[in-house]
Structure formats: structure tokens, C-alpha cells
Protein backbone atom coordinates (compact mmCIF):
# COMPACT_ATOMS: atom_id res chain seq x y z
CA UNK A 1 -7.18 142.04 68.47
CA UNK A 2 -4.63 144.86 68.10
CA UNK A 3 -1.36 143.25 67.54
CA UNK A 4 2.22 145.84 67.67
CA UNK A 5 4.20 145.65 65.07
CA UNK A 6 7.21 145.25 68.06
CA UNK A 7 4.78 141.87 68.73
CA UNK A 8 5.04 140.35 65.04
CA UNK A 9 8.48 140.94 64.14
CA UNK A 10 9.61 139.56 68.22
CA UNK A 11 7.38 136.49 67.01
CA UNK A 12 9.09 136.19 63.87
CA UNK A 13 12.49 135.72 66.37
CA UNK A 14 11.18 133.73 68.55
CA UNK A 15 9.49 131.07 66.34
CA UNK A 16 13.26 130.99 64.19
CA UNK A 17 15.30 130.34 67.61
CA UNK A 18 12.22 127.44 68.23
CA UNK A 19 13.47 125.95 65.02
CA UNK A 20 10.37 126.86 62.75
CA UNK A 21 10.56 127.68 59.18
CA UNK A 22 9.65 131.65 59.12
CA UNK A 23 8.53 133.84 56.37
CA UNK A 24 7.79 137.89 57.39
CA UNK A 25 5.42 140.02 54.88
CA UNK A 26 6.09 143.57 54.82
CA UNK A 27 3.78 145.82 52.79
CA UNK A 28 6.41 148.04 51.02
CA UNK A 29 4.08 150.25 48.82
CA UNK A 30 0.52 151.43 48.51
CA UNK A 31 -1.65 152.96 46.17
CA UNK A 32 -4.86 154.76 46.84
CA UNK A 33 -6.51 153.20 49.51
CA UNK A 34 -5.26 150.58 51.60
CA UNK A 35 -6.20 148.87 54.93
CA UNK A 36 -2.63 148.63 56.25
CA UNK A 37 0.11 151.42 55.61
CA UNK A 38 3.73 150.88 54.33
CA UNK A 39 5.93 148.94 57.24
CA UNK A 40 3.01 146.59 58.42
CA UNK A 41 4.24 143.64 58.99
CA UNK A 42 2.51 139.28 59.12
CA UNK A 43 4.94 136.91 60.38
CA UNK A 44 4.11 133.14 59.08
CA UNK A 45 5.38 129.84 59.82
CA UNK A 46 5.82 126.52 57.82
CA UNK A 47 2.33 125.29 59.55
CA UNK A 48 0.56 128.25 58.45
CA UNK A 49 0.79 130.32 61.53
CA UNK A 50 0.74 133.77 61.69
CA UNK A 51 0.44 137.20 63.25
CA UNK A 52 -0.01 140.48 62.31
CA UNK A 53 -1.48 141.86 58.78
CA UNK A 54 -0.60 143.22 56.04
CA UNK A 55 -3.86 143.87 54.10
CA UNK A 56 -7.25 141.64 55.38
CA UNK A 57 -9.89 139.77 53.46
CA UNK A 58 -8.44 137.55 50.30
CA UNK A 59 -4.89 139.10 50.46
CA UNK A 60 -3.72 137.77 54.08
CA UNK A 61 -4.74 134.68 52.44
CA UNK A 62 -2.70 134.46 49.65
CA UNK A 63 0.22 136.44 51.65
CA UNK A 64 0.59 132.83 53.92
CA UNK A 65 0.07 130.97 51.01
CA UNK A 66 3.03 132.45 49.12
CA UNK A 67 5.01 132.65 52.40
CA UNK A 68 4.90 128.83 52.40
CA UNK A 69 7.05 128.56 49.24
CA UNK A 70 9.55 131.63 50.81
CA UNK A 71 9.64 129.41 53.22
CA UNK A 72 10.28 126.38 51.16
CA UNK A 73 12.78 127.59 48.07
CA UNK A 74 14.52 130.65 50.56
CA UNK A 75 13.92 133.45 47.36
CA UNK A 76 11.87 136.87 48.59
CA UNK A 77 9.58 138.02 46.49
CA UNK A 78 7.38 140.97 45.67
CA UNK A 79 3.84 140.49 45.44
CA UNK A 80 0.74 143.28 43.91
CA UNK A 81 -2.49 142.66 44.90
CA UNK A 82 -4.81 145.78 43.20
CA UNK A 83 -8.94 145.88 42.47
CA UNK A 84 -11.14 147.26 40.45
CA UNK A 85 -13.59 149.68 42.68
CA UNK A 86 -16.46 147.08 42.67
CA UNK A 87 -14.68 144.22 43.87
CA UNK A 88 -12.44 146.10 46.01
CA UNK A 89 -14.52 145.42 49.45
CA UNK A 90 -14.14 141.20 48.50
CA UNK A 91 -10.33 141.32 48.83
CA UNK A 92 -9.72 143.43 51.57
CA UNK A 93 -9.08 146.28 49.36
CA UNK A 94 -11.56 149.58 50.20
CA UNK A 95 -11.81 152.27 47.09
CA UNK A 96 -10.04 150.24 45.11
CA UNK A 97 -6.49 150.63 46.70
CA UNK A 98 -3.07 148.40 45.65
CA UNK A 99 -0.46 147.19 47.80
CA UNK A 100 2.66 145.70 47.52
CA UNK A 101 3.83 142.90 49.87
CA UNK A 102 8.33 141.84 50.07
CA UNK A 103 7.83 138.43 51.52
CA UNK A 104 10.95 136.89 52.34
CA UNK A 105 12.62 133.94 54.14
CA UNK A 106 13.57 135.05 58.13
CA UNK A 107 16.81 133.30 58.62
């Protein structure tokens, strides 16, 4: 399902003014090839929620995984997620490609 980027970060709103712990993921770089280009955006909540994408496959994954601490201590962080060519298509990651993910604390 096709999801606007308008749709995530309007989620991201409306889950804070429901009182939910909210984290947003926004891929701020990329390398080579990369499923998801700069500005993409996953919104996640302190239940493991989310919408939107900012990569696929293993990534996502570890995206809501680190959003729950963001969540939980209130630091952002910057994330890099990069493969070697023959794993690449495992992680998400076609042709090798690296992102980098700002994941910080929606207040």
C-alpha cells in the first residue's frame, strides 16, 4: 500500500495529541542504491506501530527497534545501515546501496 509522506508525518501528529510516545525516521542520506530517497519518512510509536518506510527488508526492522529507545531516553540519533553487493537483496538494500536514517523523539 502506497502511503504519502503528507500521511506519515499527519500520523506522527495525531498519535502525539492521542498521548502516544512517537519516534519519526527520516532517511537523510544515501549512497548508491537505495529503496527509499532522502526525505522518506516511518513514523513509530511506543507499541511498535508504524507507517511509512524508510528502507524495507532488515532495516525497517531495526529502524522501530531503535525508535523504541528515541522514544524511551528523548536523544535523536543517526543510524548507517550499508551492504556488501551479495547480501545487499537480505536487508533491503539493492546493488549494495547505504542509507542514513535521523531518528528522533516527536514531541
Amino acid at each position: 500500500m502506497f502511503v504519502r509522506e503528507e500521511d506519515v508525518l499527519e500520523a506522527a501528529a495525531r498519535w502525539r495529541r492521542e498521548g502516544r510516545g512517537v519516534a519519526l525516521a527520516t532517511v537523510i542520506e544515501t549512497w548508491g542504491s537505495a529503496p527509499r530517497p532522502v526525505g522518506s519518512h516511518l513514523v513509530i510509536d511506543e507499541a511498535g506501530n508504524f507507517l511509512g518506510s524508510v528502507s524495507g527488508g532488515c532495516v525497517e526492522g531495526a529502524v522501530v527497534a531503535e525508535a523504541a529507545d528515541v522514544i524511551a531516553d528523548g536523544r535523536g540519533r543517526v543510524i548507517e545501515f550499508g551492504v556488501a553487493d551479495e547480501t545487499a537483496w537480505q536487508v533491503g538494500l539493492s546493488c549494495g546501496g547505504r542509507i542514513a536514517v535521523y531518528v528522533e523523539k516527536v514531541a
